[in-house]
N, C-alpha and C. Protein backbone atom coordinates (compact mmCIF):
# COMPACT_ATOMS: atom_id res chain seq x y z
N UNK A 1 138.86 44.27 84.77
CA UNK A 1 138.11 44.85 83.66
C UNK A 1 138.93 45.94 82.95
N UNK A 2 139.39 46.78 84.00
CA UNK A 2 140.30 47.86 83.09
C UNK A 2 141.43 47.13 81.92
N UNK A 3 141.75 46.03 82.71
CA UNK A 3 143.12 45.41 81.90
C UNK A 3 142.86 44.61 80.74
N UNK A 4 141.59 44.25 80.99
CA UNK A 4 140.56 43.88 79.38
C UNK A 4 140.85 45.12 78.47
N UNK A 5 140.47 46.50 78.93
CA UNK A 5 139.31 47.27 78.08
C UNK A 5 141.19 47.66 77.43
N UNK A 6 142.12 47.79 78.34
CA UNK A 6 143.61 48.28 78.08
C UNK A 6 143.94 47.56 77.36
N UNK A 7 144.13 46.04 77.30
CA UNK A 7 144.50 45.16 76.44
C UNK A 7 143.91 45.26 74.72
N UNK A 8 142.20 45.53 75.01
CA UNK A 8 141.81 45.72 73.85
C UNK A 8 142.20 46.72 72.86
N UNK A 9 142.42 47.78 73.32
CA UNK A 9 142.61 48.82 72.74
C UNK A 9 144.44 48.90 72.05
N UNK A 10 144.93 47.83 73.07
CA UNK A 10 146.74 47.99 72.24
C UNK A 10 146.49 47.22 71.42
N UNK A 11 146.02 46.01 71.44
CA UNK A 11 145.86 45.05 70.40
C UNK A 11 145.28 46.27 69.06
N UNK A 12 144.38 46.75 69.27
CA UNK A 12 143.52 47.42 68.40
C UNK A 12 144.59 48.48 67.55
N UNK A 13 145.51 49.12 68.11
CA UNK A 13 146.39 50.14 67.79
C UNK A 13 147.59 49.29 67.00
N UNK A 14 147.98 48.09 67.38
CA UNK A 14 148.78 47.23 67.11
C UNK A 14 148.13 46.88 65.41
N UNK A 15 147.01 46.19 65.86
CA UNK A 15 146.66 46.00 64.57
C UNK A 15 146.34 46.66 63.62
N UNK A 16 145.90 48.12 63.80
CA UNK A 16 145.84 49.28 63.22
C UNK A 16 146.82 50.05 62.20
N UNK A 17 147.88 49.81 62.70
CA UNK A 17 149.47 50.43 62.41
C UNK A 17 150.22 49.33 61.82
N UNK A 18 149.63 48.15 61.25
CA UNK A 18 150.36 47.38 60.51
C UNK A 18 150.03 47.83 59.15
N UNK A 19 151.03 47.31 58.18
CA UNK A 19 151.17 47.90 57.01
C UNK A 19 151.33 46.39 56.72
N UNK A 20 150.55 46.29 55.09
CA UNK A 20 150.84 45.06 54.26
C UNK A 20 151.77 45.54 52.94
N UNK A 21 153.16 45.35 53.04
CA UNK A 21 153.78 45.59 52.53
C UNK A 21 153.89 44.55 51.30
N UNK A 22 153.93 45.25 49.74
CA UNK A 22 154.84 44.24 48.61
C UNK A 22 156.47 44.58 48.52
N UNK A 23 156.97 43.61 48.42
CA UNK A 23 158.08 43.76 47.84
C UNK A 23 158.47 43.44 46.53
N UNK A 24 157.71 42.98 46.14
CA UNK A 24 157.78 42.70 44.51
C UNK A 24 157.26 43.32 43.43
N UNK A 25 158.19 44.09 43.02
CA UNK A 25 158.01 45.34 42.06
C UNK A 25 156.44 45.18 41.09
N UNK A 26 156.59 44.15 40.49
CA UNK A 26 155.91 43.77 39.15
C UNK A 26 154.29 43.35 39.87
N UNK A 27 154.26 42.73 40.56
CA UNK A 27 153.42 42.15 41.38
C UNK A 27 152.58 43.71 41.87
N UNK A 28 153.24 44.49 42.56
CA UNK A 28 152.51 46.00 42.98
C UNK A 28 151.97 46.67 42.13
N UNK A 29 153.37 46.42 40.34
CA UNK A 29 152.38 47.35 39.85
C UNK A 29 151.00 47.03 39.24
N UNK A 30 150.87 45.68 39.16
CA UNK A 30 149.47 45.18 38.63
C UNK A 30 148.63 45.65 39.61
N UNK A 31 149.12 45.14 40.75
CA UNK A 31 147.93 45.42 42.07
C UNK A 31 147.75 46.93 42.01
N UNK A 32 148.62 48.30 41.38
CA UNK A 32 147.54 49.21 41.34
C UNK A 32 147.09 49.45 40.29
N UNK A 33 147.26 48.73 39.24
CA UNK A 33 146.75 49.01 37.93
C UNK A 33 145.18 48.83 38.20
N UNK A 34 144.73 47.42 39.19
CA UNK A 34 143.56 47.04 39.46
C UNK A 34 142.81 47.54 40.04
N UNK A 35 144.04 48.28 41.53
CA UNK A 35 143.08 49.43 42.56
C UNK A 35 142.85 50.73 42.15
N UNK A 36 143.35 50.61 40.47
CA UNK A 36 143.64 52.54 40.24
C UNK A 36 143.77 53.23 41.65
N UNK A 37 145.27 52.94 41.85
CA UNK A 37 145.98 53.91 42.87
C UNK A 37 147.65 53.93 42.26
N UNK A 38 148.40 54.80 43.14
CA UNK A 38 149.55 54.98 42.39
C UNK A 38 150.31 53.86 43.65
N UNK A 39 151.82 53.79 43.36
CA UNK A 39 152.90 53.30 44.38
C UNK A 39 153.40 54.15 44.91
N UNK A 40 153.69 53.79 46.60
CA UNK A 40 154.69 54.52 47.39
C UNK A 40 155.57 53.17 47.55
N UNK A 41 156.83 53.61 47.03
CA UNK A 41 157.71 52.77 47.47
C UNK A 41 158.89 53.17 48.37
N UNK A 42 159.44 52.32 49.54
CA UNK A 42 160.02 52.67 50.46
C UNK A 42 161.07 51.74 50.14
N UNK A 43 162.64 52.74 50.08
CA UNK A 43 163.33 51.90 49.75
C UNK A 43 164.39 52.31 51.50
N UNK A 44 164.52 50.93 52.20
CA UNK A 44 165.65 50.60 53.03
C UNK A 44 166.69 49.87 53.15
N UNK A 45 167.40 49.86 54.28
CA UNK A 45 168.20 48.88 54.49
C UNK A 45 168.58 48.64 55.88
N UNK A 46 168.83 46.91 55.83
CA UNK A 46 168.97 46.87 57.69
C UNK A 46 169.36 47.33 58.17
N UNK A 47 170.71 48.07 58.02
CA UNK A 47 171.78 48.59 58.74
C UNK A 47 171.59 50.11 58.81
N UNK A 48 170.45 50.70 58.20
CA UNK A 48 170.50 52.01 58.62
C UNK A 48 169.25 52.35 59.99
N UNK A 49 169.43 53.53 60.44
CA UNK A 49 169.01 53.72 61.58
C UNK A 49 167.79 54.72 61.15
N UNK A 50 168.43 55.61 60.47
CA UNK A 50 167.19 56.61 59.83
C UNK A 50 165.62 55.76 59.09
N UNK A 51 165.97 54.80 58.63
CA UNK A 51 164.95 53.96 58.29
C UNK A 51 164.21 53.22 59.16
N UNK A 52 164.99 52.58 60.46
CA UNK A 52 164.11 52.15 61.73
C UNK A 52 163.76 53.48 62.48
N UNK A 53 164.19 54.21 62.45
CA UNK A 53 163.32 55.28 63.00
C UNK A 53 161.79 56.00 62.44
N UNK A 54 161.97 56.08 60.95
CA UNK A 54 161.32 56.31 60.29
C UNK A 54 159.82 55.65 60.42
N UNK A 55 160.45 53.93 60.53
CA UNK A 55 159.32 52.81 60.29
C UNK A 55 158.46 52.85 61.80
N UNK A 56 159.55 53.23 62.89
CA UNK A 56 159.20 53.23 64.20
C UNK A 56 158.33 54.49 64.49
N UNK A 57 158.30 55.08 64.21
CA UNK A 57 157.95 56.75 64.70
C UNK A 57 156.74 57.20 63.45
N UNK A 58 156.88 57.53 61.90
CA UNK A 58 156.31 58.07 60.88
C UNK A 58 154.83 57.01 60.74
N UNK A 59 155.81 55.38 60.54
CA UNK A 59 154.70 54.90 60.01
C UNK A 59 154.03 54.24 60.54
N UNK A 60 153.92 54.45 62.22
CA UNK A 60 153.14 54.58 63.33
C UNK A 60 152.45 54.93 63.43
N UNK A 61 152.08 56.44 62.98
CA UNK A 61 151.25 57.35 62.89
C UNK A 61 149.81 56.79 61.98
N UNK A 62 148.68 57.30 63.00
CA UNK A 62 147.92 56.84 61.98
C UNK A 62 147.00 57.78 61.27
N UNK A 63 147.41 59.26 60.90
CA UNK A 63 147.12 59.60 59.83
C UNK A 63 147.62 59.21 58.60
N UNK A 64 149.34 58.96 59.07
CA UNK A 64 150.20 58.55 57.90
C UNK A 64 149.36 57.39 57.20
N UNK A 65 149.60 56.74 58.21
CA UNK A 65 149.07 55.20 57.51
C UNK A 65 147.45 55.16 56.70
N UNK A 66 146.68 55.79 57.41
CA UNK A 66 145.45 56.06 56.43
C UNK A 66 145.60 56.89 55.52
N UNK A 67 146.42 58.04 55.31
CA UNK A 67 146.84 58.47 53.88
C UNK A 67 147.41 57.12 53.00
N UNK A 68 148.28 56.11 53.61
CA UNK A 68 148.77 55.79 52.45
C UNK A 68 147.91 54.54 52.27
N UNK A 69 147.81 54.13 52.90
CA UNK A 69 146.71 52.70 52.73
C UNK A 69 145.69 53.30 51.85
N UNK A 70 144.71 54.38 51.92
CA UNK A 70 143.86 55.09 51.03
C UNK A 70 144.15 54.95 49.50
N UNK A 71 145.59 56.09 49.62
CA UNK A 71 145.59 56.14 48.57
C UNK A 71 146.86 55.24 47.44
N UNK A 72 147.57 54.90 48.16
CA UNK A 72 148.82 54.00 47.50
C UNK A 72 148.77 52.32 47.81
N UNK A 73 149.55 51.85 46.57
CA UNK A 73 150.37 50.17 46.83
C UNK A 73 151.26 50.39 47.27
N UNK A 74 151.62 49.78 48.51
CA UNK A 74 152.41 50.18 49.12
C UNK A 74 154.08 48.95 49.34
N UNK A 75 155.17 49.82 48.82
CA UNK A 75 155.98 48.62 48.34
C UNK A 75 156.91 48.51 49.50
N UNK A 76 157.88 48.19 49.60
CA UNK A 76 158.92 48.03 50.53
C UNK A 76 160.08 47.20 50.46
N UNK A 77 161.15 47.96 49.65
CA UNK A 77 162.15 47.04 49.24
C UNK A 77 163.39 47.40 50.33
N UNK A 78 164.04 46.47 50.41
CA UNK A 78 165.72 46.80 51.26
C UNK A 78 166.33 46.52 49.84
N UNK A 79 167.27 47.38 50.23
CA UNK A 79 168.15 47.79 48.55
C UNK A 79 169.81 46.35 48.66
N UNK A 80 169.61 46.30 49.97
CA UNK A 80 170.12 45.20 50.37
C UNK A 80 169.79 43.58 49.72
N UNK A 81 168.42 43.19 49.75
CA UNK A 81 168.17 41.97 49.34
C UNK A 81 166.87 42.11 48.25
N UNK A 82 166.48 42.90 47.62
CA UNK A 82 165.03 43.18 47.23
C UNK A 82 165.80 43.65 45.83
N UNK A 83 165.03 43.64 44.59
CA UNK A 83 165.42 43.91 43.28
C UNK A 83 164.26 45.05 43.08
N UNK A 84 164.68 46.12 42.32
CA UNK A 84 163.97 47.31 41.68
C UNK A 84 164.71 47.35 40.25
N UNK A 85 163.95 48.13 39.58
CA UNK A 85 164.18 48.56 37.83
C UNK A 85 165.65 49.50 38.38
N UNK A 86 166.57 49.55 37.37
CA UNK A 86 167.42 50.30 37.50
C UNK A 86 166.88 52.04 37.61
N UNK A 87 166.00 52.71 37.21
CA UNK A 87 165.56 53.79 37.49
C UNK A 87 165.65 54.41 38.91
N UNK A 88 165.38 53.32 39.67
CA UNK A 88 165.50 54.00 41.29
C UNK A 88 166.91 53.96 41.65
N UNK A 89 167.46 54.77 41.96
CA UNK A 89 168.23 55.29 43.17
C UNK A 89 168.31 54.55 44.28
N UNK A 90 169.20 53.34 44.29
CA UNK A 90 168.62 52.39 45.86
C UNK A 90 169.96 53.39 46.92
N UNK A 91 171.48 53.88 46.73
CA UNK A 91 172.11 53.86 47.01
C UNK A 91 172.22 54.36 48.17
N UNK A 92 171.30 55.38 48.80
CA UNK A 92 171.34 56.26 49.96
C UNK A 92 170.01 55.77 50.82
N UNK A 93 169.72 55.71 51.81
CA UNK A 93 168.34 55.40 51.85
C UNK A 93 168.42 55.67 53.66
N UNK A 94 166.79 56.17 53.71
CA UNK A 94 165.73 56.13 53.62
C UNK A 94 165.21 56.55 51.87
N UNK A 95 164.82 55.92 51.28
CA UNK A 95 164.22 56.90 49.72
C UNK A 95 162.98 56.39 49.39
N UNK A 96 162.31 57.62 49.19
CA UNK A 96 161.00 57.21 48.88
C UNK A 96 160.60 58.09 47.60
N UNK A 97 159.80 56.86 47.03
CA UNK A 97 159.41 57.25 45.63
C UNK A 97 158.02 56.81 45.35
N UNK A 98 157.25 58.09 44.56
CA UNK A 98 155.58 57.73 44.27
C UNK A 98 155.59 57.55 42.78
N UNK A 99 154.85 56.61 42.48
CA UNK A 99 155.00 55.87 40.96
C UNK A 99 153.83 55.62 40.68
N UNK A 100 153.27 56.28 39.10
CA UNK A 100 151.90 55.41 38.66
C UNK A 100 152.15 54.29 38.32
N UNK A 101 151.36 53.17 37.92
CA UNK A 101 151.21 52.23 37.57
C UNK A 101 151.46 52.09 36.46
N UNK A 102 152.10 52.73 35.62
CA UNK A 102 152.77 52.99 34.35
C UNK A 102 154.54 53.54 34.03
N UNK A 103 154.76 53.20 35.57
CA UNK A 103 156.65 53.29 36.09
C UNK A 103 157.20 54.87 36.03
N UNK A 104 155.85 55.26 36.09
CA UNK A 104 156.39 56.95 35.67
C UNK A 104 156.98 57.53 37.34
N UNK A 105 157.76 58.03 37.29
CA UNK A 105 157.99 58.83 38.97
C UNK A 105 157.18 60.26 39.00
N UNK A 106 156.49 60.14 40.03
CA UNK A 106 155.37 61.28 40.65
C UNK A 106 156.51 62.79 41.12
N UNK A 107 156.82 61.73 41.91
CA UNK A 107 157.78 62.35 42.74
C UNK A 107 158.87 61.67 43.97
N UNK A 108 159.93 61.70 44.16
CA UNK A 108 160.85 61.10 45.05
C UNK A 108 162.10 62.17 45.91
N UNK A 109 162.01 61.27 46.96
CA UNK A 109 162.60 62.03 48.26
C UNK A 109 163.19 61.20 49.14
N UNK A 110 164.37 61.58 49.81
CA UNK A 110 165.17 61.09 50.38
C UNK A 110 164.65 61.48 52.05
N UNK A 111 165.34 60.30 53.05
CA UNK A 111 165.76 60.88 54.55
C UNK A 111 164.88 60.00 55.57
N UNK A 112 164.68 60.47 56.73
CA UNK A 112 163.91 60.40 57.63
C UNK A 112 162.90 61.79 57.93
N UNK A 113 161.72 61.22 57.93
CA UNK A 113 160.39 62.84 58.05
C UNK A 113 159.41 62.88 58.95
N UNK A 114 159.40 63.25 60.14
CA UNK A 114 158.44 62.92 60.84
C UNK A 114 157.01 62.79 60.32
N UNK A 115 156.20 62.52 61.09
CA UNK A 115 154.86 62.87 60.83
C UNK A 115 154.53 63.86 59.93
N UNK A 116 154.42 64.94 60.57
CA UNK A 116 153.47 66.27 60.48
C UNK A 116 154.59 66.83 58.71
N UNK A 117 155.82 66.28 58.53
CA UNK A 117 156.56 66.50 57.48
C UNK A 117 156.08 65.66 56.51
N UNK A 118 155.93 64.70 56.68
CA UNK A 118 155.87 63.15 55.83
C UNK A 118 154.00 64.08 55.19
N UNK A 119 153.65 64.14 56.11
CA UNK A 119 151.94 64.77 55.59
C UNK A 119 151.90 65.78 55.12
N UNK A 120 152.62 66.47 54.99
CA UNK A 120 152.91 67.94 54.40
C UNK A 120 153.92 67.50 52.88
N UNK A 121 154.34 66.40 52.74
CA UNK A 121 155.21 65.72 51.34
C UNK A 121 154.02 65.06 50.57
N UNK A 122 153.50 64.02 51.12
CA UNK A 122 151.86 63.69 51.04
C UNK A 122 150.98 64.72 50.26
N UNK A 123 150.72 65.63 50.69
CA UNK A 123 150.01 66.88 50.36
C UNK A 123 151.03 67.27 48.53
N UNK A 124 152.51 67.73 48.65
CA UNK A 124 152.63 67.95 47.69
C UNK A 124 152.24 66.79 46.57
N UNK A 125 152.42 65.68 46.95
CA UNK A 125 152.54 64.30 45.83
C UNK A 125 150.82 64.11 45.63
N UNK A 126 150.06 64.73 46.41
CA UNK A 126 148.56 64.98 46.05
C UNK A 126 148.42 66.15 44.55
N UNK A 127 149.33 67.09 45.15
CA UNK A 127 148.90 68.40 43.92
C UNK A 127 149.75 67.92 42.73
N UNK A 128 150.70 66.79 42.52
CA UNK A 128 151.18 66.64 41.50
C UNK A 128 150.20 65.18 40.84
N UNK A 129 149.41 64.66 41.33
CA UNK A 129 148.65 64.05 40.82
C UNK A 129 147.77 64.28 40.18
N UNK A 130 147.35 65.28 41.05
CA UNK A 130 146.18 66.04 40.25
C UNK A 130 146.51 66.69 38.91
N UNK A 131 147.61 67.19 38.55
CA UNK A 131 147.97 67.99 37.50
C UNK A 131 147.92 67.20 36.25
């Protein structure tokens, strides 16, 4: 019974902490034109480590993830095989960029951020929305 109630609950966390990622620029931005929400787009690449850490550790978290599922389309390009508007910056990455649905940049930031950082960046890209 315990190994039921244990099983249930990873499955549950498992499924919890998945993210439905777009990768297709044009395609996201309709989809928030419709959800009136803005884009977080996450730009990676295979070969970096700061970005599997990031994906492993940040967007694990599930405040993170209910901030962004809430409030963003959530994109996910590798700068490697994935096409963006020349505007973004693919060249360094981890990079993340918040976009209305009108290609405007909110705000963008580079690196790896833990949690409790990533929600405290969150927070600023809240007060610049509002403005």
């Amino acid at each position: 019974m315990k190994f039921l109630l244990l099983a249930a609950m990873l499955i549950s966390t498992l499924l919890s902490a998945e993210i439905d990622w777009i990768n297709d620029y044009k395609k996201a931005l309709s989809q928030a034109t419709k959800d009136k929400k803005q884009l977080y787009i996450l730009i990676t690449s295979s070969s970096c480590g700061w970005c599997r850490k990031f994906e492993n550790t940040t967007l694990k978290d599930e405040a993170v993830l209910k901030r962004l599922k809430q409030k963003f389309v959530l994109v996910h390009v590798d700068k490697d095989m994935d096409e963006l508007p020349a505007m973004f910056k693919m060249e360094r990455v981890p990079r993340h960029y918040f976009v209305t649905p009108k290609s405007e940049i909110i705000h963008t930031f580079m690196g790896y951020w833990s949690s409790e950082d990533f929600n405290s960046l969150l927070d600023d890209v809240d007060q610049k929305i509002k403005k």
